[in-house]
N, C-alpha and C. Protein backbone atom coordinates (compact mmCIF):
# COMPACT_ATOMS: atom_id res chain seq x y z
N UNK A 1 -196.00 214.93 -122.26
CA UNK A 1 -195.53 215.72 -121.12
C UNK A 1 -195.87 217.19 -121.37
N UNK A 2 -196.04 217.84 -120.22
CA UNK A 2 -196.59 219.31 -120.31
C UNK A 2 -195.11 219.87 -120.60
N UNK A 3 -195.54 221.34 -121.16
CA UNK A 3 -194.28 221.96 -120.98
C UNK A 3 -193.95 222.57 -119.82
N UNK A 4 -193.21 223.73 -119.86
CA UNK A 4 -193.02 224.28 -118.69
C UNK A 4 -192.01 225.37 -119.30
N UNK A 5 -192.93 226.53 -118.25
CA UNK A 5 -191.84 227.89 -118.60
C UNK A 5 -191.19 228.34 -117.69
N UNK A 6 -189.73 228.76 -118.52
CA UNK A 6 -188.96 229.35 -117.00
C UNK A 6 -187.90 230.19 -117.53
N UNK A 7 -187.89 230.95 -116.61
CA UNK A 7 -187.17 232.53 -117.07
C UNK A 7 -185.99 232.09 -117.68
N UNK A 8 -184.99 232.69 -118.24
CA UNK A 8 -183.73 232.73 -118.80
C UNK A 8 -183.39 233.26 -117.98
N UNK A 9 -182.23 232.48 -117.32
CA UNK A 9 -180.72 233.03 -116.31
C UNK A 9 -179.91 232.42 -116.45
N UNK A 10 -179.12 232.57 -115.37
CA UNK A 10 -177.53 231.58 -115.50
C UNK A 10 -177.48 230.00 -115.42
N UNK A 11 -178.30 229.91 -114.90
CA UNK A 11 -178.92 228.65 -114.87
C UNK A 11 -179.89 227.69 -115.60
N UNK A 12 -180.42 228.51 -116.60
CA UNK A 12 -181.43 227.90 -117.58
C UNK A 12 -180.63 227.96 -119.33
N UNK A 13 -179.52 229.11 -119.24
CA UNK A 13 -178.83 229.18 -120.45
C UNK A 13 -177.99 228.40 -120.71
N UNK A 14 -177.22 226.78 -120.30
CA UNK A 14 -177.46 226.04 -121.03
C UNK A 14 -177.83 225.54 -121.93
N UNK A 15 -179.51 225.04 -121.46
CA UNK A 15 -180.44 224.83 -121.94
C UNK A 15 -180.71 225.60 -123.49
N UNK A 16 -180.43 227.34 -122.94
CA UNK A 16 -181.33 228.51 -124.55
C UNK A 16 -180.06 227.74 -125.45
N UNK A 17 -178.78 228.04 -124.95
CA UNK A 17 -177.16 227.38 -125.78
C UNK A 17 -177.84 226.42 -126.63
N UNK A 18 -178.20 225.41 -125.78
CA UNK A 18 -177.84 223.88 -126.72
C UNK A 18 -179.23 223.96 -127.90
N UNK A 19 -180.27 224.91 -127.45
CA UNK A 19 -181.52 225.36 -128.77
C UNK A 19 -180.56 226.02 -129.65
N UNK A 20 -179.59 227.01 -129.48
CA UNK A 20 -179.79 228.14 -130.20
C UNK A 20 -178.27 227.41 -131.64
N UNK A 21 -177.27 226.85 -130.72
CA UNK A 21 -176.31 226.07 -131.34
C UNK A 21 -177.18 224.60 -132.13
N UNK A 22 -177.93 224.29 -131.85
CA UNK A 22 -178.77 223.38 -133.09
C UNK A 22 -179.01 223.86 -134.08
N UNK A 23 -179.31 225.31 -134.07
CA UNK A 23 -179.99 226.09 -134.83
C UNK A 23 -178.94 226.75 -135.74
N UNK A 24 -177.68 226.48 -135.41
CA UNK A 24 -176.76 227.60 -135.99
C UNK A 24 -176.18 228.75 -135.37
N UNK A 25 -176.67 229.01 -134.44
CA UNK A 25 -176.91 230.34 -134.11
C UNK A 25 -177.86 231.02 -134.13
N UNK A 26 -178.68 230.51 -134.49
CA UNK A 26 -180.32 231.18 -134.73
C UNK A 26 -180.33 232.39 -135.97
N UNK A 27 -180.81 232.50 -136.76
CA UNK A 27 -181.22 234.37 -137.43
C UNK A 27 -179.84 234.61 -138.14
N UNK A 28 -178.87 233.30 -138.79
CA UNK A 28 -177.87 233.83 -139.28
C UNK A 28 -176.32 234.32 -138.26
N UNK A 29 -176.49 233.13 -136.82
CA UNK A 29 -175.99 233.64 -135.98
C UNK A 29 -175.51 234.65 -135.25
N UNK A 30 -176.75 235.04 -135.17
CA UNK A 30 -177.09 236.23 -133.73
C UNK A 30 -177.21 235.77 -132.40
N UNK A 31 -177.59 234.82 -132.04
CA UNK A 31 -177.68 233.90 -130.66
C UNK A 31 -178.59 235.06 -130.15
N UNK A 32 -179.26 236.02 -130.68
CA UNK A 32 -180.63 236.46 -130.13
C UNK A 32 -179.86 237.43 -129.15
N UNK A 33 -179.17 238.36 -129.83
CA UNK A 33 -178.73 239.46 -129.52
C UNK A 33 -178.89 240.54 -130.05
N UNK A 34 -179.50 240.75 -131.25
CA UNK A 34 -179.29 241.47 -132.33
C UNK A 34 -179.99 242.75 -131.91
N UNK A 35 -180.82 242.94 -131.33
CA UNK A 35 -181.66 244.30 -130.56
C UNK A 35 -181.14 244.22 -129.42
N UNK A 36 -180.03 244.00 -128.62
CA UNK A 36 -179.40 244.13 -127.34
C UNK A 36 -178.70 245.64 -127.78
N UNK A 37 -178.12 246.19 -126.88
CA UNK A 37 -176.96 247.38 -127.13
C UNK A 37 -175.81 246.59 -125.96
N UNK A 38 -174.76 247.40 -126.32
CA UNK A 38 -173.48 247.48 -125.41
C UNK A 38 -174.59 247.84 -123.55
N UNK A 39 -173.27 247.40 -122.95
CA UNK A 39 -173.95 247.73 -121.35
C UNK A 39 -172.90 248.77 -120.93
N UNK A 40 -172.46 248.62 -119.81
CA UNK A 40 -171.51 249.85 -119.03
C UNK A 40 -170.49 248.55 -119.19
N UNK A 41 -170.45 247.34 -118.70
CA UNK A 41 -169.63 246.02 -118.39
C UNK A 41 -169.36 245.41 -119.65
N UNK A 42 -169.97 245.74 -121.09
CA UNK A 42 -169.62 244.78 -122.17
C UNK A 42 -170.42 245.23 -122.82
N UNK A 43 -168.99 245.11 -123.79
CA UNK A 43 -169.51 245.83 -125.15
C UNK A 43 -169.61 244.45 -126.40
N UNK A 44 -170.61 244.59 -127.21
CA UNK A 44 -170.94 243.79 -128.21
C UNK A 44 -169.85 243.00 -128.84
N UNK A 45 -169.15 244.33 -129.45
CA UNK A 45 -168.01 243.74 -130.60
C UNK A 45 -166.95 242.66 -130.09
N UNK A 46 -166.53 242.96 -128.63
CA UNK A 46 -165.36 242.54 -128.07
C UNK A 46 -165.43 241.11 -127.83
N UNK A 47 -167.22 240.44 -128.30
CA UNK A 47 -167.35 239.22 -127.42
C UNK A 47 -168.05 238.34 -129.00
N UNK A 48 -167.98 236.59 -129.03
CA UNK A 48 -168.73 236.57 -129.75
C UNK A 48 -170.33 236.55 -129.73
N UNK A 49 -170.95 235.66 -130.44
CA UNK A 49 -172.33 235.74 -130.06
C UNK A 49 -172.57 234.79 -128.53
N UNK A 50 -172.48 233.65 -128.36
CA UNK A 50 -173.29 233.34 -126.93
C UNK A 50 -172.11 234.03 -126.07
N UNK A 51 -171.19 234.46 -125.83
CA UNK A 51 -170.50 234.62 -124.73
C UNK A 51 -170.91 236.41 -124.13
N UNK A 52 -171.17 237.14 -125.35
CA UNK A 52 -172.28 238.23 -125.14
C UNK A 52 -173.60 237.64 -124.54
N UNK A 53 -174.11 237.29 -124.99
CA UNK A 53 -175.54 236.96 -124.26
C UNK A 53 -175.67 236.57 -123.10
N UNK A 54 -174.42 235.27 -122.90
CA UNK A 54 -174.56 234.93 -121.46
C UNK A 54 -173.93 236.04 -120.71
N UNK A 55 -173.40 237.23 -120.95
CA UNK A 55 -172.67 238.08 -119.80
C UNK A 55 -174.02 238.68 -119.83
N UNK A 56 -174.64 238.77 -120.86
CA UNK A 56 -176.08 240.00 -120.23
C UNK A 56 -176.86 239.21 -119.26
N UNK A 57 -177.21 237.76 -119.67
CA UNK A 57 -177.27 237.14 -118.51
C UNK A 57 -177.07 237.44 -117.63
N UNK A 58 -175.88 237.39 -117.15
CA UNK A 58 -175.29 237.22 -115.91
C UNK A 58 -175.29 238.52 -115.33
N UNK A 59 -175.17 239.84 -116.27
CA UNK A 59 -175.77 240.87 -115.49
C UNK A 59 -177.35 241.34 -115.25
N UNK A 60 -177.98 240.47 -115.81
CA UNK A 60 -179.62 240.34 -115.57
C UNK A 60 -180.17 241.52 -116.30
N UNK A 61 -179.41 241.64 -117.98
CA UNK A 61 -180.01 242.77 -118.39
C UNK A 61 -180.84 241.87 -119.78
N UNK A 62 -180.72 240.86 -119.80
CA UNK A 62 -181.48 239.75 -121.32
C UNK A 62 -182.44 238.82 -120.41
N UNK A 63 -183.55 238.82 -120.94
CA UNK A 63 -184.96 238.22 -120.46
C UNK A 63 -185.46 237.74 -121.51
N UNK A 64 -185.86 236.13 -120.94
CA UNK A 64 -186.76 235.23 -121.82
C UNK A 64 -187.71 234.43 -121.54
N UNK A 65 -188.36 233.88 -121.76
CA UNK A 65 -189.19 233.27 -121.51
C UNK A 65 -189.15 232.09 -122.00
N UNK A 66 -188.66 230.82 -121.78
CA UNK A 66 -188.35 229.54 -122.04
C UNK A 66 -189.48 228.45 -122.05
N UNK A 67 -189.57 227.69 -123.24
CA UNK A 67 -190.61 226.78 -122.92
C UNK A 67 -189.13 225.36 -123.16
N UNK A 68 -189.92 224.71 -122.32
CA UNK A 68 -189.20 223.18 -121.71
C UNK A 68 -190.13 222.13 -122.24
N UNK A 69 -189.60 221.33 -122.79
CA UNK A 69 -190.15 220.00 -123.02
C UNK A 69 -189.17 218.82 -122.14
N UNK A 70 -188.95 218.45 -120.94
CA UNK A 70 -188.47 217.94 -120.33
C UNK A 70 -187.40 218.83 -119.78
N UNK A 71 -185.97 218.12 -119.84
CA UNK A 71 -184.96 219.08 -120.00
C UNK A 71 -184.78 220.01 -120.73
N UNK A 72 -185.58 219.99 -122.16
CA UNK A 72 -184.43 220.27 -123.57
C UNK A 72 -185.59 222.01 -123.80
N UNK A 73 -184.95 223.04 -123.69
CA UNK A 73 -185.55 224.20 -124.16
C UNK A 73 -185.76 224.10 -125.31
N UNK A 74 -187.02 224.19 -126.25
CA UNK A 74 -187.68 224.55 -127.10
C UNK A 74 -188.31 225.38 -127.80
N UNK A 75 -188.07 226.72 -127.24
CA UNK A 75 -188.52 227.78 -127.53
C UNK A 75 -188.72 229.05 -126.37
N UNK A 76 -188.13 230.05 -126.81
CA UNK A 76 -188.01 231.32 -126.13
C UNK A 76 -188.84 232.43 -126.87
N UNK A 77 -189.10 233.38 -126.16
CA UNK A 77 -189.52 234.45 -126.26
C UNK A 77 -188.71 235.62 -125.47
N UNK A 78 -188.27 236.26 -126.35
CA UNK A 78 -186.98 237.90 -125.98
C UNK A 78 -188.07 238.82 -125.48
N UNK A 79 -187.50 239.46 -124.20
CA UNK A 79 -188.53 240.58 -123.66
C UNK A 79 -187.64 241.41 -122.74
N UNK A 80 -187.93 242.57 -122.57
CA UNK A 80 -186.89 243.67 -122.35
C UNK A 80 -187.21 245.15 -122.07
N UNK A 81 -186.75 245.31 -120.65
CA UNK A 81 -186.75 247.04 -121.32
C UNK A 81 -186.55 247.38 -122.29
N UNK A 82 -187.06 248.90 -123.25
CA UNK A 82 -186.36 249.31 -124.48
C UNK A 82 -185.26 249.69 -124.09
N UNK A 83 -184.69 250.26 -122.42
CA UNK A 83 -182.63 249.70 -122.92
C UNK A 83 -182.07 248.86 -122.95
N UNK A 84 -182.61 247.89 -122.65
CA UNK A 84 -181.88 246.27 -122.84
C UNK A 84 -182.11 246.31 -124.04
N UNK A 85 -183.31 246.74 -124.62
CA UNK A 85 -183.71 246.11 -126.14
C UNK A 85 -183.76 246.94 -127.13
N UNK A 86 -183.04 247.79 -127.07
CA UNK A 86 -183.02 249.60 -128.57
C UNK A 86 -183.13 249.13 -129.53
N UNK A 87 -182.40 247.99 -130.26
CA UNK A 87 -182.43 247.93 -131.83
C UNK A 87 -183.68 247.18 -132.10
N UNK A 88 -184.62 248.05 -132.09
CA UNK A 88 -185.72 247.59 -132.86
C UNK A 88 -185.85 247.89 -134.46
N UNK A 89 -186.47 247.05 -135.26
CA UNK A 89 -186.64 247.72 -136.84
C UNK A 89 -187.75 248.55 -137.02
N UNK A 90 -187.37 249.11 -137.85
CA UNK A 90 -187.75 250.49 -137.87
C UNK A 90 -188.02 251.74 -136.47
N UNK A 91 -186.62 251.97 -136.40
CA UNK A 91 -186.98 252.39 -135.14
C UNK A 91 -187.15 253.57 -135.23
N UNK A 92 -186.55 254.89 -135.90
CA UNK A 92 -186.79 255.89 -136.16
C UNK A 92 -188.40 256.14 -136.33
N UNK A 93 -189.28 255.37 -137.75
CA UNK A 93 -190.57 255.58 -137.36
C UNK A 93 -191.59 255.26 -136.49
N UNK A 94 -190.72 254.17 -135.42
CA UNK A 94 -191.50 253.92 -134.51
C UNK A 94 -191.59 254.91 -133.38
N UNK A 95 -190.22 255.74 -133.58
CA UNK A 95 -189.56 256.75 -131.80
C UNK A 95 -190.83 257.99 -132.44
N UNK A 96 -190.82 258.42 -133.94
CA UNK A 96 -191.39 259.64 -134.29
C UNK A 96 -193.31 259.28 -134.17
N UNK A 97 -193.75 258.35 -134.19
CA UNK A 97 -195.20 258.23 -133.66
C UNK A 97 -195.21 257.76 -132.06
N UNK A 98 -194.32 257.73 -131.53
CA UNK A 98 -194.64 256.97 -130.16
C UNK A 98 -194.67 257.98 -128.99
N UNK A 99 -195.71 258.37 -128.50
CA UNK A 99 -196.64 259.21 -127.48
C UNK A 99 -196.62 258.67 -126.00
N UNK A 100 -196.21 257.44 -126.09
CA UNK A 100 -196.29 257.17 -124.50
C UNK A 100 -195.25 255.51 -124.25
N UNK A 101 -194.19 255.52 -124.50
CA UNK A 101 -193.29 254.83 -124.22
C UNK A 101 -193.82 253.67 -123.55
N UNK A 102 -193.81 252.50 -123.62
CA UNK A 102 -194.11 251.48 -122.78
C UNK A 102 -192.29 250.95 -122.11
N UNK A 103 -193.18 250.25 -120.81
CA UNK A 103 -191.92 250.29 -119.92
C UNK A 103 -190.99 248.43 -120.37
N UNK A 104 -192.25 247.66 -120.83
CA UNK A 104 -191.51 246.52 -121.61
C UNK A 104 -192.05 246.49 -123.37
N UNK A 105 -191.07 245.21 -123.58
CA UNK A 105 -191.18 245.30 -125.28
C UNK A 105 -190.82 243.87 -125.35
N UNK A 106 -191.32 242.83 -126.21
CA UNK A 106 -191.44 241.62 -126.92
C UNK A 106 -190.50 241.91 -128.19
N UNK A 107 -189.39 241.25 -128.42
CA UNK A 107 -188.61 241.85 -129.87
C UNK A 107 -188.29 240.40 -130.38
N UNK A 108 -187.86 239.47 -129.97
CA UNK A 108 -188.02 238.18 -130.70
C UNK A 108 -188.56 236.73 -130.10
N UNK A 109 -188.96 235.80 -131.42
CA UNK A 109 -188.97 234.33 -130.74
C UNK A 109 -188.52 233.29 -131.58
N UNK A 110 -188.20 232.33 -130.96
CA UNK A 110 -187.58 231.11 -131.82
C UNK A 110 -188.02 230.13 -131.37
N UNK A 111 -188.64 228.45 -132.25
CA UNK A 111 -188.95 227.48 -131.89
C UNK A 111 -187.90 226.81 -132.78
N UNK A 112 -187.53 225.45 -131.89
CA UNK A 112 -187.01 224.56 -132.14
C UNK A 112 -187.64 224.31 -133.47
N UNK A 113 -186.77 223.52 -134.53
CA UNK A 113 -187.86 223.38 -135.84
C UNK A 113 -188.13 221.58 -135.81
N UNK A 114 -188.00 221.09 -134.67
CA UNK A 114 -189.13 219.69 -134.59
C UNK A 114 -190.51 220.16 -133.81
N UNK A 115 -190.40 221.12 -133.22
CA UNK A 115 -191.69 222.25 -132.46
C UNK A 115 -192.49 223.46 -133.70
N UNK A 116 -192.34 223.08 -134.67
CA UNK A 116 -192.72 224.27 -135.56
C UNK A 116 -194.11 223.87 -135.67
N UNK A 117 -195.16 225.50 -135.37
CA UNK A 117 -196.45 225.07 -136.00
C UNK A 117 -197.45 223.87 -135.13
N UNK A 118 -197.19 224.03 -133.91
CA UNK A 118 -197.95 223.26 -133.04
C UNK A 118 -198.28 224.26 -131.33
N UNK A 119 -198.46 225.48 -131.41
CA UNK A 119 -198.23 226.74 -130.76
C UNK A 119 -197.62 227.07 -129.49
N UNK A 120 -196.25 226.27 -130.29
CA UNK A 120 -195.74 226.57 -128.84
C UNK A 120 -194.86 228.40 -128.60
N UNK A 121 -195.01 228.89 -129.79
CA UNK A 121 -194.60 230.06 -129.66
C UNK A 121 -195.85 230.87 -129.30
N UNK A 122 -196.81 230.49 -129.35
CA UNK A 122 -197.99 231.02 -128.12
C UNK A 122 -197.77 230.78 -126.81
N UNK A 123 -197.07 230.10 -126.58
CA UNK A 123 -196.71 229.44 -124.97
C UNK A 123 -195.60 230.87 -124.86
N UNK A 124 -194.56 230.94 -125.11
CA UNK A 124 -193.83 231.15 -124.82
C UNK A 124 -194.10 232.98 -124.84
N UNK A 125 -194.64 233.40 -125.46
CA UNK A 125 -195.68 234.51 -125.48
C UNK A 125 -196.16 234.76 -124.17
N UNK A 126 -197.39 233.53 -123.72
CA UNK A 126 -197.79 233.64 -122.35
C UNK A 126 -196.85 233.73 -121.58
N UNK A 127 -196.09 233.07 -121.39
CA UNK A 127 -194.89 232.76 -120.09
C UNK A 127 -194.05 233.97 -119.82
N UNK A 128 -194.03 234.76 -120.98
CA UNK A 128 -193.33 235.81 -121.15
C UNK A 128 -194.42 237.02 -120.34
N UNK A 129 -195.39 237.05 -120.89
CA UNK A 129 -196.36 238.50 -119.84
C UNK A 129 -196.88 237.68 -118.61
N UNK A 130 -196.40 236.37 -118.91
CA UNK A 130 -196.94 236.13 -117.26
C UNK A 130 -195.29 236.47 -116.17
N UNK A 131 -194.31 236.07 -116.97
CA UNK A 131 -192.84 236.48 -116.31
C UNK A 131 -193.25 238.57 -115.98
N UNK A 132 -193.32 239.09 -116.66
CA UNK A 132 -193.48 240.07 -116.97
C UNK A 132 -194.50 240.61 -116.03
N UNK A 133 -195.64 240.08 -115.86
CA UNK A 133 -196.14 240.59 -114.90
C UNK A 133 -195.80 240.40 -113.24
N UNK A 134 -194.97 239.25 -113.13
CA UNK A 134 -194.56 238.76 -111.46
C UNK A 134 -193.48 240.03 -111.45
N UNK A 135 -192.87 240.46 -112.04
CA UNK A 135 -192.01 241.47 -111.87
C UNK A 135 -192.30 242.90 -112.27
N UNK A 136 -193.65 242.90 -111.86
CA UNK A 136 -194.46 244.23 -111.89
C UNK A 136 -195.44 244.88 -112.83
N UNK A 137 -195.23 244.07 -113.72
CA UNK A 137 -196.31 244.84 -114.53
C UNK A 137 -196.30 245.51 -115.61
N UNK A 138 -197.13 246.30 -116.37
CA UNK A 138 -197.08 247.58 -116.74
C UNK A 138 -197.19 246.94 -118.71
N UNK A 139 -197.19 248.30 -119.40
CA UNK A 139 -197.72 248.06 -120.51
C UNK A 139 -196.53 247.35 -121.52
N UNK A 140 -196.85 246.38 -122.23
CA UNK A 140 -195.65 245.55 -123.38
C UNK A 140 -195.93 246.22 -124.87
N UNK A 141 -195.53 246.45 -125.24
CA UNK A 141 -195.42 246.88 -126.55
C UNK A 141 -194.49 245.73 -127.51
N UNK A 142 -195.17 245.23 -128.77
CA UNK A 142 -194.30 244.54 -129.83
C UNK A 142 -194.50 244.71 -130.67
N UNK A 143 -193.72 244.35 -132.20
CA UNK A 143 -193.70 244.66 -133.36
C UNK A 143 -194.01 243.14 -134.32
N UNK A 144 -194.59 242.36 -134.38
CA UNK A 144 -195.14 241.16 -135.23
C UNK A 144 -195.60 241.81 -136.42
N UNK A 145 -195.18 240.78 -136.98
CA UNK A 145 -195.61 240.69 -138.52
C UNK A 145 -197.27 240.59 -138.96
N UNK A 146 -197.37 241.49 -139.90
CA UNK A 146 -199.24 241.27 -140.63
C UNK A 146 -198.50 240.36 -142.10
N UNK A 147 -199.34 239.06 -141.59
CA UNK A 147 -198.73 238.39 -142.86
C UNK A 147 -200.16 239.27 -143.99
N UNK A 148 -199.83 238.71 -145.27
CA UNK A 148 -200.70 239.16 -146.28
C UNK A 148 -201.61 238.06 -147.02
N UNK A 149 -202.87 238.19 -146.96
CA UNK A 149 -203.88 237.14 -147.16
C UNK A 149 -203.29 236.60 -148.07
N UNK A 150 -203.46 235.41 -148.58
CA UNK A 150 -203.00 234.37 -149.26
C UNK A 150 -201.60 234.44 -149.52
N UNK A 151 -200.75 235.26 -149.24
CA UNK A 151 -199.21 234.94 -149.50
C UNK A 151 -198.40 234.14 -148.48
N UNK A 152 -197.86 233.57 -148.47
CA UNK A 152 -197.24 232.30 -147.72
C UNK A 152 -196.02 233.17 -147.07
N UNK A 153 -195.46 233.47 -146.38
CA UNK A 153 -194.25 233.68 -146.12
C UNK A 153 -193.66 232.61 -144.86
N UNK A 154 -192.16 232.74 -145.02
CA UNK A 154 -191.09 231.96 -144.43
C UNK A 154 -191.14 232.52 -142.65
N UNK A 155 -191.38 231.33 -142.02
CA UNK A 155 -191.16 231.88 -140.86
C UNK A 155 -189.79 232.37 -140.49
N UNK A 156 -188.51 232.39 -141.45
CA UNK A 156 -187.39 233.29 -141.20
C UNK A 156 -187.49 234.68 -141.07
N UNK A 157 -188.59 234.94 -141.42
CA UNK A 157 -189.15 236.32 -141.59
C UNK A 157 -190.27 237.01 -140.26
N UNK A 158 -190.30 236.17 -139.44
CA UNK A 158 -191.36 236.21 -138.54
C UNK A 158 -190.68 236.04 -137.10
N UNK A 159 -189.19 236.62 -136.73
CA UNK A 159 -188.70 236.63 -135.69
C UNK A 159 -189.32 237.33 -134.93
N UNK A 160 -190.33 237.88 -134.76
CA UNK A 160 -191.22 238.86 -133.84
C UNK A 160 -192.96 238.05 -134.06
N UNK A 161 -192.89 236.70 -134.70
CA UNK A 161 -194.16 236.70 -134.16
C UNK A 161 -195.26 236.99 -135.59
N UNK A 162 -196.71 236.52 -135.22
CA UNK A 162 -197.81 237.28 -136.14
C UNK A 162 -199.05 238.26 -135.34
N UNK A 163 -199.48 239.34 -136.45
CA UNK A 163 -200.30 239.89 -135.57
C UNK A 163 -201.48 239.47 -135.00
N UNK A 164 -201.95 238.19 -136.03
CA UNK A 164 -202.79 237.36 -135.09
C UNK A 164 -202.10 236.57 -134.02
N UNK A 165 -201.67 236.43 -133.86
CA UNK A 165 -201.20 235.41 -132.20
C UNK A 165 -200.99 236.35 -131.45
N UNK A 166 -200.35 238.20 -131.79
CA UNK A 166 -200.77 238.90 -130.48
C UNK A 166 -202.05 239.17 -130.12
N UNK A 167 -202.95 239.36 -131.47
CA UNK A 167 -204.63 239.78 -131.19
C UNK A 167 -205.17 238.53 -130.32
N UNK A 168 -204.95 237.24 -130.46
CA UNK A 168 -205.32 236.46 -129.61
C UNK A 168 -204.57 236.43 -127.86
N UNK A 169 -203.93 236.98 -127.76
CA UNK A 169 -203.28 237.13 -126.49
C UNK A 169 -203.65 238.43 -125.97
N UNK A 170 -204.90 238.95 -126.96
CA UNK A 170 -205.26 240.45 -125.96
C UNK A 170 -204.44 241.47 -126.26
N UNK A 171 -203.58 241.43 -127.48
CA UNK A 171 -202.62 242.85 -127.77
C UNK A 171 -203.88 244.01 -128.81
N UNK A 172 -203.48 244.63 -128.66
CA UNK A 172 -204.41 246.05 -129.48
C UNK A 172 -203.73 246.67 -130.47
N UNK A 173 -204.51 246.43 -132.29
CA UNK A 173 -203.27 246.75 -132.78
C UNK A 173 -203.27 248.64 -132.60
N UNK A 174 -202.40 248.95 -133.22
CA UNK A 174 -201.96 250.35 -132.82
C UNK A 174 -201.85 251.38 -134.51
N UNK A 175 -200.39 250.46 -134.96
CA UNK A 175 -200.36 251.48 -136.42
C UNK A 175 -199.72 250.48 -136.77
N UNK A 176 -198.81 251.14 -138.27
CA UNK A 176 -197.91 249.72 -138.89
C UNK A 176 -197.00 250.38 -138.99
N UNK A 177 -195.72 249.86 -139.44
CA UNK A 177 -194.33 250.21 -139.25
C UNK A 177 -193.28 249.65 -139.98
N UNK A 178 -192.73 250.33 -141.29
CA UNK A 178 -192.13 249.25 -142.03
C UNK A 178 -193.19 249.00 -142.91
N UNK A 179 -192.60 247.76 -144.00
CA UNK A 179 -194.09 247.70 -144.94
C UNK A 179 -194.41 245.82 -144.22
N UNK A 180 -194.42 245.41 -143.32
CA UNK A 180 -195.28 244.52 -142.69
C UNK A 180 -195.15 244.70 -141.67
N UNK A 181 -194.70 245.30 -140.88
CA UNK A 181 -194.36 245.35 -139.11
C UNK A 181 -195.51 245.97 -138.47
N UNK A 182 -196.39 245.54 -137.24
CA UNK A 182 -197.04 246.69 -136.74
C UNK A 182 -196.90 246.88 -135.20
N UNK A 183 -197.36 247.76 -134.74
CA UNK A 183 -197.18 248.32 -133.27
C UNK A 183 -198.30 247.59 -132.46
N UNK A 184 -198.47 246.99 -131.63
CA UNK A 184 -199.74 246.41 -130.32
C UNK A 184 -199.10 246.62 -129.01
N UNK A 185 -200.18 246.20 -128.20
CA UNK A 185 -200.05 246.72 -127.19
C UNK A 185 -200.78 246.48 -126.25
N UNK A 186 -200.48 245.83 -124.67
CA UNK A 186 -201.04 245.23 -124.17
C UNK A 186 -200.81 245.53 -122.51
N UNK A 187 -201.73 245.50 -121.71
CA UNK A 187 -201.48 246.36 -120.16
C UNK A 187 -201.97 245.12 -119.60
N UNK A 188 -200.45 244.58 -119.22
CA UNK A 188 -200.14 243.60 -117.87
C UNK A 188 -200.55 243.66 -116.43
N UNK A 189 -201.60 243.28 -115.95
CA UNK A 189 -201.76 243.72 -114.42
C UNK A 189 -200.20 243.21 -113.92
N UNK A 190 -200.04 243.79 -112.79
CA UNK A 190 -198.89 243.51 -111.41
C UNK A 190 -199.60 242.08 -110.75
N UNK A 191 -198.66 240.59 -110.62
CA UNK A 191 -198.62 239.78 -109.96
C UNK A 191 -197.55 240.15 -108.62
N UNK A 192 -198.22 238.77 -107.81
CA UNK A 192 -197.16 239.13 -106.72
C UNK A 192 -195.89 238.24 -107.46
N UNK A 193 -194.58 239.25 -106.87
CA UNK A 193 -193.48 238.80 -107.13
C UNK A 193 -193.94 236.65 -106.65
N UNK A 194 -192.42 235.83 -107.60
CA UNK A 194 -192.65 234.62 -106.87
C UNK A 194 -190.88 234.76 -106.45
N UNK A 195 -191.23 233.88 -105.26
CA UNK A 195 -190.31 233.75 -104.02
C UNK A 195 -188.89 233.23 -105.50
């Protein structure tokens, strides 16, 4: 069966729930909040992890990009204004080189781990600048990992992704950030909105 991508809302978070509670909580239970800030309506501390997420939900300030294997969500991709999305790592050296602000940002992804390593976090990548572009457009900026030739690392370490899977999706690298993090960057044409 094909997959299928579809935005994160009130209606599809179920679905991110019953991934992210398999998982633990994902990242040491963060439920994929961890670069969110407080809103005007809710503040972080006061809530736990999914019951925060689903209120950003529900105020339409957390965006994802969902891949579906039938019913069962399998993998997301986090995408965001930088005020939905401030806590980036290393952010200080990222704010002191950054010359031209991009209006979205890619900050995490998670696959189911019976989905590991078969690219579906490339899917969810696409689905994400293709979400991204029906709602206007404009340049994405993310921070993925440069793994290091022959060293193996843990995909616990790779919540943002590699810099090859953005270079294959057309990202441009930029600089580095952190001692593996780097900056890319990629200009979304404008789709028409879908109904």
């Amino acid at each position: 069966m094909a997959h299928v991508i579809r935005p994160l809302t009130s209606e599809t978070y179920p679905a991110w729930l019953a991934l992210a509670q398999k998982h633990n909580g994902v990242w040491g239970g963060c439920y994929c909040s961890y670069f969110h800030a407080d809103t005007e309506r809710t503040v972080k501390s006061e809530y736990d992890g999914p019951t925060f997420k689903k209120r950003l939900v529900d105020e339409g300030v957390a965006h994802a990009a969902l891949v579906f294997d039938g019913d069962a969500a399998i993998a997301w991709c986090e995408y965001g204004t930088p005020e939905e999305l401030p806590g980036i790592y290393h952010r200080k050296q990222y704010d002191a080189g950054e010359t031209n602000p991009a209006p979205w940002r890619i900050t995490c992804f998670f696959v189911d781990r019976d989905h590991r390593r078969t690219g579906v976090a490339r899917e969810a990548l696409d689905g994400a600048l293709d979400l991204i572009a029906h709602a206007g457009g404009g340049e994405v900026v993310s921070f993925p990992n440069e793994l290091l030739p022959g060293k193996r690392t843990s995909s616990s370490f790779l919540h943002n992704g590699t810099r090859a899977m953005f270079e294959k999706a057309g990202f441009t690298f930029e600089r580095h950030i952190g001692k593996s993090k780097t900056v890319m960057r990629k200009m979304v044409p404008a789709a028409a909105p879908r109904p």
